[in-house]
ModelCIF file with pLDDT and N, C-alpha, C, O atoms, coordinates in Angstrom:
data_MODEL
#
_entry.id   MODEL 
#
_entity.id                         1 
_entity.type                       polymer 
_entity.pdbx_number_of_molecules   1 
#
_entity_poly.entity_id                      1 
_entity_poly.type                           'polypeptide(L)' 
_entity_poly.nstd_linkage                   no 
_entity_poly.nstd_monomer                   no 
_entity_poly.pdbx_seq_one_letter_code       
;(UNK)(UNK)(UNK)(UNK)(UNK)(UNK)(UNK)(UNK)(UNK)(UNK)(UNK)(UNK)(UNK)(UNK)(UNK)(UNK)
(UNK)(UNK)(UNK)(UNK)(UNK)(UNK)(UNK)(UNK)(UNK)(UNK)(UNK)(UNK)(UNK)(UNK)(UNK)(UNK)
(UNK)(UNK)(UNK)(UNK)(UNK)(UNK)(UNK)(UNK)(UNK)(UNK)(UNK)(UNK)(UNK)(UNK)(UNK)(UNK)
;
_entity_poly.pdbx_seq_one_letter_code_can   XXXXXXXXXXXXXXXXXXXXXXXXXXXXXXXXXXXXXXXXXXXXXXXX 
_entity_poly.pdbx_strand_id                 A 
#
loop_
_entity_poly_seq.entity_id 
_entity_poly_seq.num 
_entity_poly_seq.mon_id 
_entity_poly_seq.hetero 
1 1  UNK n 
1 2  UNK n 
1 3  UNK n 
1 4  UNK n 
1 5  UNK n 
1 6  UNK n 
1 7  UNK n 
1 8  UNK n 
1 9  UNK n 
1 10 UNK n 
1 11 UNK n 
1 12 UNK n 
1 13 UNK n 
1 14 UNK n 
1 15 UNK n 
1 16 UNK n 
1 17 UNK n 
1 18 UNK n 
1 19 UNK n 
1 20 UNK n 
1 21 UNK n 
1 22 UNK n 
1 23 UNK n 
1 24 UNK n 
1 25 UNK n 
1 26 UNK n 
1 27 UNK n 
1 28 UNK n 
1 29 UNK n 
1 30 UNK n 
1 31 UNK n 
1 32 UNK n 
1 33 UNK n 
1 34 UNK n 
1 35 UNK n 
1 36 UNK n 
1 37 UNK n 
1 38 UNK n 
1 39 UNK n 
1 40 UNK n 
1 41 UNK n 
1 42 UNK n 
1 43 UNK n 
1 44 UNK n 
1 45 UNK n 
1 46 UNK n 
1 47 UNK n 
1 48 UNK n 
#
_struct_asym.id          A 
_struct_asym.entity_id   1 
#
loop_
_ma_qa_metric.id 
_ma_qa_metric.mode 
_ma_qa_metric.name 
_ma_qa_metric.software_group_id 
_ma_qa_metric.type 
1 global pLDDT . pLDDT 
2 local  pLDDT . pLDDT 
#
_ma_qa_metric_global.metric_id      1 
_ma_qa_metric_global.metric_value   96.50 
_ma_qa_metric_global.model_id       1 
_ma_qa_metric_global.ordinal_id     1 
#
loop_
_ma_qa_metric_local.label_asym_id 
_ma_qa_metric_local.label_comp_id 
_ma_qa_metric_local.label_seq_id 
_ma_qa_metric_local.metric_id 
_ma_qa_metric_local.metric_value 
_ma_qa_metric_local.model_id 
_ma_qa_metric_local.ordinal_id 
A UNK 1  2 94.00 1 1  
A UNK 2  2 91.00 1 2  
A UNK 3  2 92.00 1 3  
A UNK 4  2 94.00 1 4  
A UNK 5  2 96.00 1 5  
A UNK 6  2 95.00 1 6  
A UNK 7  2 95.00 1 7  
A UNK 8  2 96.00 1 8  
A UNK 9  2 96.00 1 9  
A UNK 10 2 96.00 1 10 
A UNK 11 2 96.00 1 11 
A UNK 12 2 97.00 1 12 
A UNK 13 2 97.00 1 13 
A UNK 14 2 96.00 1 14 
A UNK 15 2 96.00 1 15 
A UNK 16 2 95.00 1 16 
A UNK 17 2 96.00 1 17 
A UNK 18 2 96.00 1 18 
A UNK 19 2 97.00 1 19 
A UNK 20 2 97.00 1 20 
A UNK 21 2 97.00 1 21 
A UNK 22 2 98.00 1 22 
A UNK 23 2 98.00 1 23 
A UNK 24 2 97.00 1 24 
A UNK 25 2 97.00 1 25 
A UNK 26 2 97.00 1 26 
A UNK 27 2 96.00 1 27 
A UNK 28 2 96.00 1 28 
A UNK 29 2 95.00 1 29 
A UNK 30 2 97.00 1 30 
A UNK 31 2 98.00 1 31 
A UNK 32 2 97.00 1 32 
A UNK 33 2 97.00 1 33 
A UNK 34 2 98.00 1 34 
A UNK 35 2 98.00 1 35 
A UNK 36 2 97.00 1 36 
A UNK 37 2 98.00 1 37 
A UNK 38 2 98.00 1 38 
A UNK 39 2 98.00 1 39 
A UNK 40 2 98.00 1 40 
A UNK 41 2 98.00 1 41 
A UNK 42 2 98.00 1 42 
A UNK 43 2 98.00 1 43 
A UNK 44 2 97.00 1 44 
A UNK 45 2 97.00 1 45 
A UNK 46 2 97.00 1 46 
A UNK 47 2 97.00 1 47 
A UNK 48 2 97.00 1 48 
#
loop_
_atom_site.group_PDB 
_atom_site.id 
_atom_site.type_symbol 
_atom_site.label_atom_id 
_atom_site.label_alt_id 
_atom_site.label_comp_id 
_atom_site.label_asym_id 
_atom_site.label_entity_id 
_atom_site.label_seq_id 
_atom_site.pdbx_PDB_ins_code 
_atom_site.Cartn_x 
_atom_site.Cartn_y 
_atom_site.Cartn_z 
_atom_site.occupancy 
_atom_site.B_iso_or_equiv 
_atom_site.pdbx_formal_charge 
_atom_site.auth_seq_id 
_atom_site.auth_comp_id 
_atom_site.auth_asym_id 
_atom_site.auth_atom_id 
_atom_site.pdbx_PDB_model_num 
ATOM 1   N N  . UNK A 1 1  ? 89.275  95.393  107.357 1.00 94.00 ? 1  UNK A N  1 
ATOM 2   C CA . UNK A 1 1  ? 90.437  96.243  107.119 1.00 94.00 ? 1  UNK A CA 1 
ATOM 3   C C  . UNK A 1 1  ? 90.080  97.724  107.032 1.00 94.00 ? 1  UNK A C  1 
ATOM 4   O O  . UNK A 1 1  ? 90.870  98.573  107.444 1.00 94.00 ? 1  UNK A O  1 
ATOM 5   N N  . UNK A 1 2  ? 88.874  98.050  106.489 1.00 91.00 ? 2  UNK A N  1 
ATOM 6   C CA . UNK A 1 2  ? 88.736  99.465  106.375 1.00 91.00 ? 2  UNK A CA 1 
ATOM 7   C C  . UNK A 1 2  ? 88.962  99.915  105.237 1.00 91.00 ? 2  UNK A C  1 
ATOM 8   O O  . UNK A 1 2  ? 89.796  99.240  104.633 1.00 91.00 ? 2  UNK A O  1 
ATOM 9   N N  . UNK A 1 3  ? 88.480  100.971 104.559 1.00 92.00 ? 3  UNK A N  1 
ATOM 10  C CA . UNK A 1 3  ? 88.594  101.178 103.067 1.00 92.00 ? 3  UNK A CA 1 
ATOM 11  C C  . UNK A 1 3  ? 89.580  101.993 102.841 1.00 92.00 ? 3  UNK A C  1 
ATOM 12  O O  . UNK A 1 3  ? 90.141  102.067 101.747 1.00 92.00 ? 3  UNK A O  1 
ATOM 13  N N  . UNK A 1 4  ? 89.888  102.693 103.872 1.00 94.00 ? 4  UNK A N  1 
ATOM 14  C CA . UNK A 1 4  ? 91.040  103.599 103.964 1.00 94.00 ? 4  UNK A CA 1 
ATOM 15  C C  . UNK A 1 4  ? 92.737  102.933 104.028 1.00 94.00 ? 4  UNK A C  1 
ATOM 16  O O  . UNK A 1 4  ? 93.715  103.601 103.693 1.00 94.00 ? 4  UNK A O  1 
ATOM 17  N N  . UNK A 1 5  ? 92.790  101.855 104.402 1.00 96.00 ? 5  UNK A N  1 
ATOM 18  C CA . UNK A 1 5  ? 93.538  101.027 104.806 1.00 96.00 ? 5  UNK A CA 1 
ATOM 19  C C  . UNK A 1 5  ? 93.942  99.931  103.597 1.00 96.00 ? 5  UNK A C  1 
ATOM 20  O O  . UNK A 1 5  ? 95.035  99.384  103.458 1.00 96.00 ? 5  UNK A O  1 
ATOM 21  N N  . UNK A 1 6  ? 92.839  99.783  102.832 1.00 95.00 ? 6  UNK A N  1 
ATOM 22  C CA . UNK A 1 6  ? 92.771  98.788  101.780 1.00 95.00 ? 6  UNK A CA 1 
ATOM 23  C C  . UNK A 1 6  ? 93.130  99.580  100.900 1.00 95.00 ? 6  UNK A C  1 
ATOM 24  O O  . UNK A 1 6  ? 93.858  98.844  100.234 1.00 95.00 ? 6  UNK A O  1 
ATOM 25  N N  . UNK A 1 7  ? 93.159  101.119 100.123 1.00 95.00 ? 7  UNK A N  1 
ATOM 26  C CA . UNK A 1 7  ? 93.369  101.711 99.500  1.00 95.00 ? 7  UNK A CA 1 
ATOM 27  C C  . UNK A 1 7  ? 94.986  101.901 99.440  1.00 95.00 ? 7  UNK A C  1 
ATOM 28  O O  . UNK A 1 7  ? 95.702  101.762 98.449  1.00 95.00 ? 7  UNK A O  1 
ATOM 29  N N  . UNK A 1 8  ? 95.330  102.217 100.622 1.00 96.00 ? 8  UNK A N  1 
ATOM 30  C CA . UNK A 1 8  ? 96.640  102.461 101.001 1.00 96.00 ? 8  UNK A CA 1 
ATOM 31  C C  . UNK A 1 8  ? 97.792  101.252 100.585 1.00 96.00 ? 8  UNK A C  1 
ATOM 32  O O  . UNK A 1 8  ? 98.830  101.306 99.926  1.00 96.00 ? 8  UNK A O  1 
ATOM 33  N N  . UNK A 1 9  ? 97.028  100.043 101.361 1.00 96.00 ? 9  UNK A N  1 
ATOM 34  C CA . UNK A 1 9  ? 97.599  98.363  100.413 1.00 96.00 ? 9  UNK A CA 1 
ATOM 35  C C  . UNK A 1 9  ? 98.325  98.380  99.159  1.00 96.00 ? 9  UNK A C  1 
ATOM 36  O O  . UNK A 1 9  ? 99.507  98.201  98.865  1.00 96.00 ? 9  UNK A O  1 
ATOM 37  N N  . UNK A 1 10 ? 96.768  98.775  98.192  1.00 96.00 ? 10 UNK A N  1 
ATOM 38  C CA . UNK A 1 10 ? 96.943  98.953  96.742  1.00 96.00 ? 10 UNK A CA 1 
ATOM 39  C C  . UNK A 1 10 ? 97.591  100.078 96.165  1.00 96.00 ? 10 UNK A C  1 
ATOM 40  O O  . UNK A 1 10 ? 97.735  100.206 94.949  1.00 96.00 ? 10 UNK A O  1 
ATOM 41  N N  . UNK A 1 11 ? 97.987  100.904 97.022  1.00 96.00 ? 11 UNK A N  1 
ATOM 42  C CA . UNK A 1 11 ? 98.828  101.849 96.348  1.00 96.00 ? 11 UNK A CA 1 
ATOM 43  C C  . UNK A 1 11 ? 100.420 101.514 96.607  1.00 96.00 ? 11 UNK A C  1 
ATOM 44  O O  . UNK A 1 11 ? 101.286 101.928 95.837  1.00 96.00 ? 11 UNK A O  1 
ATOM 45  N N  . UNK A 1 12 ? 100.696 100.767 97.703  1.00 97.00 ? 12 UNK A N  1 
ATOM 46  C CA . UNK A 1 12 ? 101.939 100.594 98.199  1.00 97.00 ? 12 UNK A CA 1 
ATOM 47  C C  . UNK A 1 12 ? 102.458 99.662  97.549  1.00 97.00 ? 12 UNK A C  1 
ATOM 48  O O  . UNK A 1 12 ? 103.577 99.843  97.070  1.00 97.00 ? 12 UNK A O  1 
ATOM 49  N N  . UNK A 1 13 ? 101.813 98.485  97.371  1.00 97.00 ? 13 UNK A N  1 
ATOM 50  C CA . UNK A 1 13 ? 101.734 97.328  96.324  1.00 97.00 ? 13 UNK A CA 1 
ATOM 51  C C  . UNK A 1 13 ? 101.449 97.194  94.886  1.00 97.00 ? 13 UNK A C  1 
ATOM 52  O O  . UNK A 1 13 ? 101.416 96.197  94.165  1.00 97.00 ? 13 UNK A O  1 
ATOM 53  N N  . UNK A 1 14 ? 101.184 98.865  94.563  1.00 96.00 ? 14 UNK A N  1 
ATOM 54  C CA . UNK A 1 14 ? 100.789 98.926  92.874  1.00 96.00 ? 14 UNK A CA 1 
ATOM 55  C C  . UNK A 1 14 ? 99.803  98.388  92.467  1.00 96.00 ? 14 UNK A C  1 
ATOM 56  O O  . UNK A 1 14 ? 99.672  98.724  91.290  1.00 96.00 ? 14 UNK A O  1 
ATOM 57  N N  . UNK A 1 15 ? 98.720  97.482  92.884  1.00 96.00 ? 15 UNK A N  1 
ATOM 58  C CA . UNK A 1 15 ? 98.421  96.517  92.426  1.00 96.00 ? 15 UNK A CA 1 
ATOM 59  C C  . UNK A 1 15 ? 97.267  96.513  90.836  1.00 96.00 ? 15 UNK A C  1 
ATOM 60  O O  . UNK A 1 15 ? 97.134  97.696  90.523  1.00 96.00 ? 15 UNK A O  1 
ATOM 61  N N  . UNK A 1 16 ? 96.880  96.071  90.351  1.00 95.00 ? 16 UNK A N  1 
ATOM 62  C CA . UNK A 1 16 ? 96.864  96.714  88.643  1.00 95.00 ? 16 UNK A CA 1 
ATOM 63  C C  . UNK A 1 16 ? 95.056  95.673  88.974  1.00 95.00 ? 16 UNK A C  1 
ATOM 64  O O  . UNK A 1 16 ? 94.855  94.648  89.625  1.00 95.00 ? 16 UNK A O  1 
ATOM 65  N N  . UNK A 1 17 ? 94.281  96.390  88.330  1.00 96.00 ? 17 UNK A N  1 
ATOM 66  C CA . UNK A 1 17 ? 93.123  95.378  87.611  1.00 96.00 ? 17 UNK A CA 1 
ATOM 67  C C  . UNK A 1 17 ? 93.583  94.022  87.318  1.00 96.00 ? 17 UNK A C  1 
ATOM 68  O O  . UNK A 1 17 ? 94.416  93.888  86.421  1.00 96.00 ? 17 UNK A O  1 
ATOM 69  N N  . UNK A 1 18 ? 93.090  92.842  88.048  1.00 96.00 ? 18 UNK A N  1 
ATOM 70  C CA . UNK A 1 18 ? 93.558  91.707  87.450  1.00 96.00 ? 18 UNK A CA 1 
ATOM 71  C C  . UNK A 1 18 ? 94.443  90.951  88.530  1.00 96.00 ? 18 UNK A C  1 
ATOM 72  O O  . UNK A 1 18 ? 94.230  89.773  88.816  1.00 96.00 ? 18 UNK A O  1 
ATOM 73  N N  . UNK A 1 19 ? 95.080  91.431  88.898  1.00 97.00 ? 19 UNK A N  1 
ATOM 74  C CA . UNK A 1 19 ? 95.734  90.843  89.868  1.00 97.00 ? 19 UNK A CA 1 
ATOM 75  C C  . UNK A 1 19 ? 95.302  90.721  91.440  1.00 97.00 ? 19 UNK A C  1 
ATOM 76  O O  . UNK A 1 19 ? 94.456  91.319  92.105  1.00 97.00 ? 19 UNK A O  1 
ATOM 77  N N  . UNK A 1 20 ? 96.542  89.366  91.850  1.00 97.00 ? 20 UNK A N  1 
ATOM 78  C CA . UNK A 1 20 ? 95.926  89.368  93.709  1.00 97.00 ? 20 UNK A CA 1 
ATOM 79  C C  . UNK A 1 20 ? 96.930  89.573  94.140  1.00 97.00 ? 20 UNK A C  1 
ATOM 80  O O  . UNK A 1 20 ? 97.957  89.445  93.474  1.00 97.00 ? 20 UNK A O  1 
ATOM 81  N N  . UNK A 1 21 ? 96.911  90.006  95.565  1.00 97.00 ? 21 UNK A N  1 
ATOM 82  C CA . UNK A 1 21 ? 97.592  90.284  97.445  1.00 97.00 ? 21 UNK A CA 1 
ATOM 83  C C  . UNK A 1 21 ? 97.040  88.802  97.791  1.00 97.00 ? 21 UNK A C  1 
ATOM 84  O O  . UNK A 1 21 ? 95.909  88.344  97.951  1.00 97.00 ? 21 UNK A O  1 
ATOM 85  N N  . UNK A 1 22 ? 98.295  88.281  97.833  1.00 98.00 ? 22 UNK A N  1 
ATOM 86  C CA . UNK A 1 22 ? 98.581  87.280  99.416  1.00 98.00 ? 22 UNK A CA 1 
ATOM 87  C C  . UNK A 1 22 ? 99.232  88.282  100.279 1.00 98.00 ? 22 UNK A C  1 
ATOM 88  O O  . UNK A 1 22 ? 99.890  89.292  100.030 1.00 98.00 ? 22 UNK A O  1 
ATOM 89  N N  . UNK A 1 23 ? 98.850  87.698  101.383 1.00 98.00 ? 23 UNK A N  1 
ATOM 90  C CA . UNK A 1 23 ? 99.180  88.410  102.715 1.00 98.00 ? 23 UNK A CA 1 
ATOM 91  C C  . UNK A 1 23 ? 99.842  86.847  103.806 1.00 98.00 ? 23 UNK A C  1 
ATOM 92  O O  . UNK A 1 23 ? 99.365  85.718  103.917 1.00 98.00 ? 23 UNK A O  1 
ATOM 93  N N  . UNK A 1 24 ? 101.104 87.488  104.449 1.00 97.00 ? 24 UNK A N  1 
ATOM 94  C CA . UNK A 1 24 ? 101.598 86.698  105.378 1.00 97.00 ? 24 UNK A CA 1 
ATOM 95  C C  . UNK A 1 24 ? 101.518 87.492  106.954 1.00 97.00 ? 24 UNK A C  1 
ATOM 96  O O  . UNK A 1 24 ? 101.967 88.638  106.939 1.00 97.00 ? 24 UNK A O  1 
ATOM 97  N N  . UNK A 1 25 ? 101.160 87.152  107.865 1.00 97.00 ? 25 UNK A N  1 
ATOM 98  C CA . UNK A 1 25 ? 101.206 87.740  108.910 1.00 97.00 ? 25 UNK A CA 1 
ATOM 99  C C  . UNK A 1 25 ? 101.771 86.924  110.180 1.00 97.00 ? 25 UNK A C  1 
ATOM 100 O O  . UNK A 1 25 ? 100.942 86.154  110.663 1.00 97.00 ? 25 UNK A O  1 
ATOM 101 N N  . UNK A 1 26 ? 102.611 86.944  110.598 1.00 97.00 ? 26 UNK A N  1 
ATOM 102 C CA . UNK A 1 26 ? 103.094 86.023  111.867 1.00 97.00 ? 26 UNK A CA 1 
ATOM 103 C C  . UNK A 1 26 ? 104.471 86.133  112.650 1.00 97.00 ? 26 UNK A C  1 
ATOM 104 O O  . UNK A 1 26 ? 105.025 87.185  112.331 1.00 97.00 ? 26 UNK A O  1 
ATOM 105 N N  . UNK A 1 27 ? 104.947 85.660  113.243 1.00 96.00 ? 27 UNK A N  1 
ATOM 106 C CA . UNK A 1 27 ? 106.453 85.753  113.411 1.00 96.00 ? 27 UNK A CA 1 
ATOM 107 C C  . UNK A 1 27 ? 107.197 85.920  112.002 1.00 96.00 ? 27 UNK A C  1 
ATOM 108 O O  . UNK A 1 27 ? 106.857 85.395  110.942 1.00 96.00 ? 27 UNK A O  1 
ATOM 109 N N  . UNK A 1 28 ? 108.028 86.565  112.175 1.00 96.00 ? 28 UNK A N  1 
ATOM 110 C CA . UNK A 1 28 ? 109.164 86.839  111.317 1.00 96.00 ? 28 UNK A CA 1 
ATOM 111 C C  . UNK A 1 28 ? 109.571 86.145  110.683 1.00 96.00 ? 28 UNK A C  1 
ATOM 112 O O  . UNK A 1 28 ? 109.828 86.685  109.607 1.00 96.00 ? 28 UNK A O  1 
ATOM 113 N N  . UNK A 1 29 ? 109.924 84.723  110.703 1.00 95.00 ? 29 UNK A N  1 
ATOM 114 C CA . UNK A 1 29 ? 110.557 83.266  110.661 1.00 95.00 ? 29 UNK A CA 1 
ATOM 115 C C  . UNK A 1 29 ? 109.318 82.638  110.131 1.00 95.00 ? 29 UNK A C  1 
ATOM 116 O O  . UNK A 1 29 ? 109.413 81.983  109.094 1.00 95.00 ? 29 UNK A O  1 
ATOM 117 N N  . UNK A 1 30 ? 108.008 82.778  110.802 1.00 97.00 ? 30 UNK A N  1 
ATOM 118 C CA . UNK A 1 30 ? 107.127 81.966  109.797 1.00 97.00 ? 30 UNK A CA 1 
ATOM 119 C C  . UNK A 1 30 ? 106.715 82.372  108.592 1.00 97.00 ? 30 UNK A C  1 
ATOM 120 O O  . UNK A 1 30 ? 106.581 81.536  107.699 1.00 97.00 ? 30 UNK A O  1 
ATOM 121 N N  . UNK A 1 31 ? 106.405 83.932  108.332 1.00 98.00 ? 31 UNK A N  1 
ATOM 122 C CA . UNK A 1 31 ? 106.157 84.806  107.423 1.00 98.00 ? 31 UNK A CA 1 
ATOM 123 C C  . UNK A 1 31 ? 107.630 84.906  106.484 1.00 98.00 ? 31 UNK A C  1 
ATOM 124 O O  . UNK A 1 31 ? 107.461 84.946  105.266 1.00 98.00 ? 31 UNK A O  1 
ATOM 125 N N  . UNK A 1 32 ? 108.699 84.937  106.870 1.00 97.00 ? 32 UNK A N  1 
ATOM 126 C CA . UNK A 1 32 ? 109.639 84.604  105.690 1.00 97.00 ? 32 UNK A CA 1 
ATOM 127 C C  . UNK A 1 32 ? 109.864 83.362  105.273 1.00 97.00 ? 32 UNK A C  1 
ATOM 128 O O  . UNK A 1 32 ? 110.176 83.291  104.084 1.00 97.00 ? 32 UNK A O  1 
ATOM 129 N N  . UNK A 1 33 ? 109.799 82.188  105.959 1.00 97.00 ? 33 UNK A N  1 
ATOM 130 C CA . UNK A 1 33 ? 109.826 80.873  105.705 1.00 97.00 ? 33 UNK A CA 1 
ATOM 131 C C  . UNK A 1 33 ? 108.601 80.843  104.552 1.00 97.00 ? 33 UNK A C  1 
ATOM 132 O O  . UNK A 1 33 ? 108.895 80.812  103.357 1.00 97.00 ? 33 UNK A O  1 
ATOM 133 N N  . UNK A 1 34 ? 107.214 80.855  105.004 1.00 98.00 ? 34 UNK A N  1 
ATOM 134 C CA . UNK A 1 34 ? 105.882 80.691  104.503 1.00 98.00 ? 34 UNK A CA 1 
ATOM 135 C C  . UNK A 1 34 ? 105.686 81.147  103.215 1.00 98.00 ? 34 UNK A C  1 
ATOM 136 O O  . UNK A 1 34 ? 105.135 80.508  102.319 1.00 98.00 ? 34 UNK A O  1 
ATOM 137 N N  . UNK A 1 35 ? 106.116 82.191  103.138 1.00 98.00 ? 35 UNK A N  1 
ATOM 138 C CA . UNK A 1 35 ? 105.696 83.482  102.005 1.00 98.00 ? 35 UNK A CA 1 
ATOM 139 C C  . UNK A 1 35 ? 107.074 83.133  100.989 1.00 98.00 ? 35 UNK A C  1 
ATOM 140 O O  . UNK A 1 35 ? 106.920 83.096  99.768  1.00 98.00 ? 35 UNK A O  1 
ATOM 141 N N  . UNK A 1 36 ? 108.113 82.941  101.475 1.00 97.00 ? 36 UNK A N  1 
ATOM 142 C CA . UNK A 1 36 ? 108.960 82.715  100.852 1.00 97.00 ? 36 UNK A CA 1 
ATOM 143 C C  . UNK A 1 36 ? 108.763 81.230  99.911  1.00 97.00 ? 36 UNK A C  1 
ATOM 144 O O  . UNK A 1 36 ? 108.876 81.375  98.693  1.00 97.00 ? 36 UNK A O  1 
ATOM 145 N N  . UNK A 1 37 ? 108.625 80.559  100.159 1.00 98.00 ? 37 UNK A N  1 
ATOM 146 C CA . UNK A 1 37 ? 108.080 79.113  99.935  1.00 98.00 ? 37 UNK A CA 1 
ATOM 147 C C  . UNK A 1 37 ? 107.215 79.364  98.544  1.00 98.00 ? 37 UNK A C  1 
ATOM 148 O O  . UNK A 1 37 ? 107.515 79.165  97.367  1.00 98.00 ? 37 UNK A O  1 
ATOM 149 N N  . UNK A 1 38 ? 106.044 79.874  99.154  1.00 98.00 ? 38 UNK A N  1 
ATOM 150 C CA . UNK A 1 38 ? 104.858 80.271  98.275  1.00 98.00 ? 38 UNK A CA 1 
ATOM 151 C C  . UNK A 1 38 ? 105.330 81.219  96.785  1.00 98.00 ? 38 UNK A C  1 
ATOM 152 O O  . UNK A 1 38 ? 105.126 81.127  95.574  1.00 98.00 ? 38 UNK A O  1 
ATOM 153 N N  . UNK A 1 39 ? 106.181 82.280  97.854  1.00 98.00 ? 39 UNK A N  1 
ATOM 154 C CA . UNK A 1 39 ? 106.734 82.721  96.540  1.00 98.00 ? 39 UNK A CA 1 
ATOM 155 C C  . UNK A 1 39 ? 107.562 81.932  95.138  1.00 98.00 ? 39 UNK A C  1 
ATOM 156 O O  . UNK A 1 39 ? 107.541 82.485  94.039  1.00 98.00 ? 39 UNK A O  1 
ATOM 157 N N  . UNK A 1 40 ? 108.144 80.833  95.314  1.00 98.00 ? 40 UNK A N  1 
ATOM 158 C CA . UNK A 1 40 ? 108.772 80.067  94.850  1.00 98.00 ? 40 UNK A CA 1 
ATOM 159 C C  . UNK A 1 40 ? 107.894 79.495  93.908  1.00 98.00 ? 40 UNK A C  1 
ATOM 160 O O  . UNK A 1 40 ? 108.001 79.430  92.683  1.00 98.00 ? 40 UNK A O  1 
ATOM 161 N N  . UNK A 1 41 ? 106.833 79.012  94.816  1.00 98.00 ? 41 UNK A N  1 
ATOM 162 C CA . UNK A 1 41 ? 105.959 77.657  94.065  1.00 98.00 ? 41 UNK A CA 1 
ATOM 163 C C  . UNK A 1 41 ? 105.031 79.183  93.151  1.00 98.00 ? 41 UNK A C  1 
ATOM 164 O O  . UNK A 1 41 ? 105.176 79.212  91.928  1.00 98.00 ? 41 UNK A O  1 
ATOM 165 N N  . UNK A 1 42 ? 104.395 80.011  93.631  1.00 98.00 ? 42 UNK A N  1 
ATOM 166 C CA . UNK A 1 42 ? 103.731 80.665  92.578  1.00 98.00 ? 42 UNK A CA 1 
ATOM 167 C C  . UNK A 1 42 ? 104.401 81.414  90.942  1.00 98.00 ? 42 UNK A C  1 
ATOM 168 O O  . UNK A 1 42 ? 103.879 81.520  89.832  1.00 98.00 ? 42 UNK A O  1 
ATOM 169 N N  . UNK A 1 43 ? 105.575 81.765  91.405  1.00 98.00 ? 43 UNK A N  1 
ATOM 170 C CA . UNK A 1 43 ? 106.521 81.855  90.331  1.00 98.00 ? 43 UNK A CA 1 
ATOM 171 C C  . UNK A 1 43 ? 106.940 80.723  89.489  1.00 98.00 ? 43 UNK A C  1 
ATOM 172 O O  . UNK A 1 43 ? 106.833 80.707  88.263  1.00 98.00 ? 43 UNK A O  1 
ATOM 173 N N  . UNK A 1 44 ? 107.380 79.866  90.148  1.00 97.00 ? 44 UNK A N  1 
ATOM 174 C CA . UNK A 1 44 ? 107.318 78.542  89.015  1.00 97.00 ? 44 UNK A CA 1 
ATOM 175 C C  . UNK A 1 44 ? 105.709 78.046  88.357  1.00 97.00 ? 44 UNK A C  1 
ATOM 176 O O  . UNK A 1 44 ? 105.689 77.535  87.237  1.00 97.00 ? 44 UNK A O  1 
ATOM 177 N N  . UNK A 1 45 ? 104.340 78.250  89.171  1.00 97.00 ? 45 UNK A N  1 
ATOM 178 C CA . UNK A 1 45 ? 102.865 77.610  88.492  1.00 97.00 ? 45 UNK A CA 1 
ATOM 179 C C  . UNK A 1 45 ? 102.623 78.702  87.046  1.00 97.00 ? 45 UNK A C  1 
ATOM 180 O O  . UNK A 1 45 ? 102.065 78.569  85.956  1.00 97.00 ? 45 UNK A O  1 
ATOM 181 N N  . UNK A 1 46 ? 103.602 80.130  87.944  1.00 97.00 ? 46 UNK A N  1 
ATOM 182 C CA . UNK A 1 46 ? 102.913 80.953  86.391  1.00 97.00 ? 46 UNK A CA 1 
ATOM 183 C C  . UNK A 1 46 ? 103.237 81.584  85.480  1.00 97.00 ? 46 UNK A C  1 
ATOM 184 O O  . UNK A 1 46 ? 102.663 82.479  84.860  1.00 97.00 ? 46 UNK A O  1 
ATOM 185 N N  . UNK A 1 47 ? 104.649 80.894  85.324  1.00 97.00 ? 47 UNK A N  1 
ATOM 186 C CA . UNK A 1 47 ? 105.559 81.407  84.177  1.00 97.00 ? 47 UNK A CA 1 
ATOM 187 C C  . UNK A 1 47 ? 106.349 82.575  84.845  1.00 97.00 ? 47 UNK A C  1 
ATOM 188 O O  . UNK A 1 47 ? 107.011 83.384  84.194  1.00 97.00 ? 47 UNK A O  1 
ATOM 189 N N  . UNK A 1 48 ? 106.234 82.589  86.079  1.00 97.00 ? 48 UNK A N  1 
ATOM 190 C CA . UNK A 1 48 ? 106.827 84.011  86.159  1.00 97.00 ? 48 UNK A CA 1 
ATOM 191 C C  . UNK A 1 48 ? 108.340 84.471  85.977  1.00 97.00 ? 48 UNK A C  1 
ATOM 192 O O  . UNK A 1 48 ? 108.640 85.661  86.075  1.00 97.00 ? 48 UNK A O  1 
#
């Protein structure tokens, strides 16, 4: 990715000490289907 690129990630995404980036990349339809999904099941594993 590049460090310049990875920096940019974490600023766009906030992302804090401690936490992770999943990343979806694909058609439109698989990446909202996919990610969407995931989003579901990771919000329900962690209290969110």
């Amino acid at each position: 990715l590049g460090g310049a690129v990875v920096r940019e990630i974490l600023m766009r995404t906030k992302a804090q000490a401690g936490d992770l980036l999943f990343f979806g990349a694909d058609s439109a339809r698989v990446v909202n289907e996919a990610m969407g999904a995931l989003r579901l099941r990771v919000g329900s594993d962690r209290g969110l």
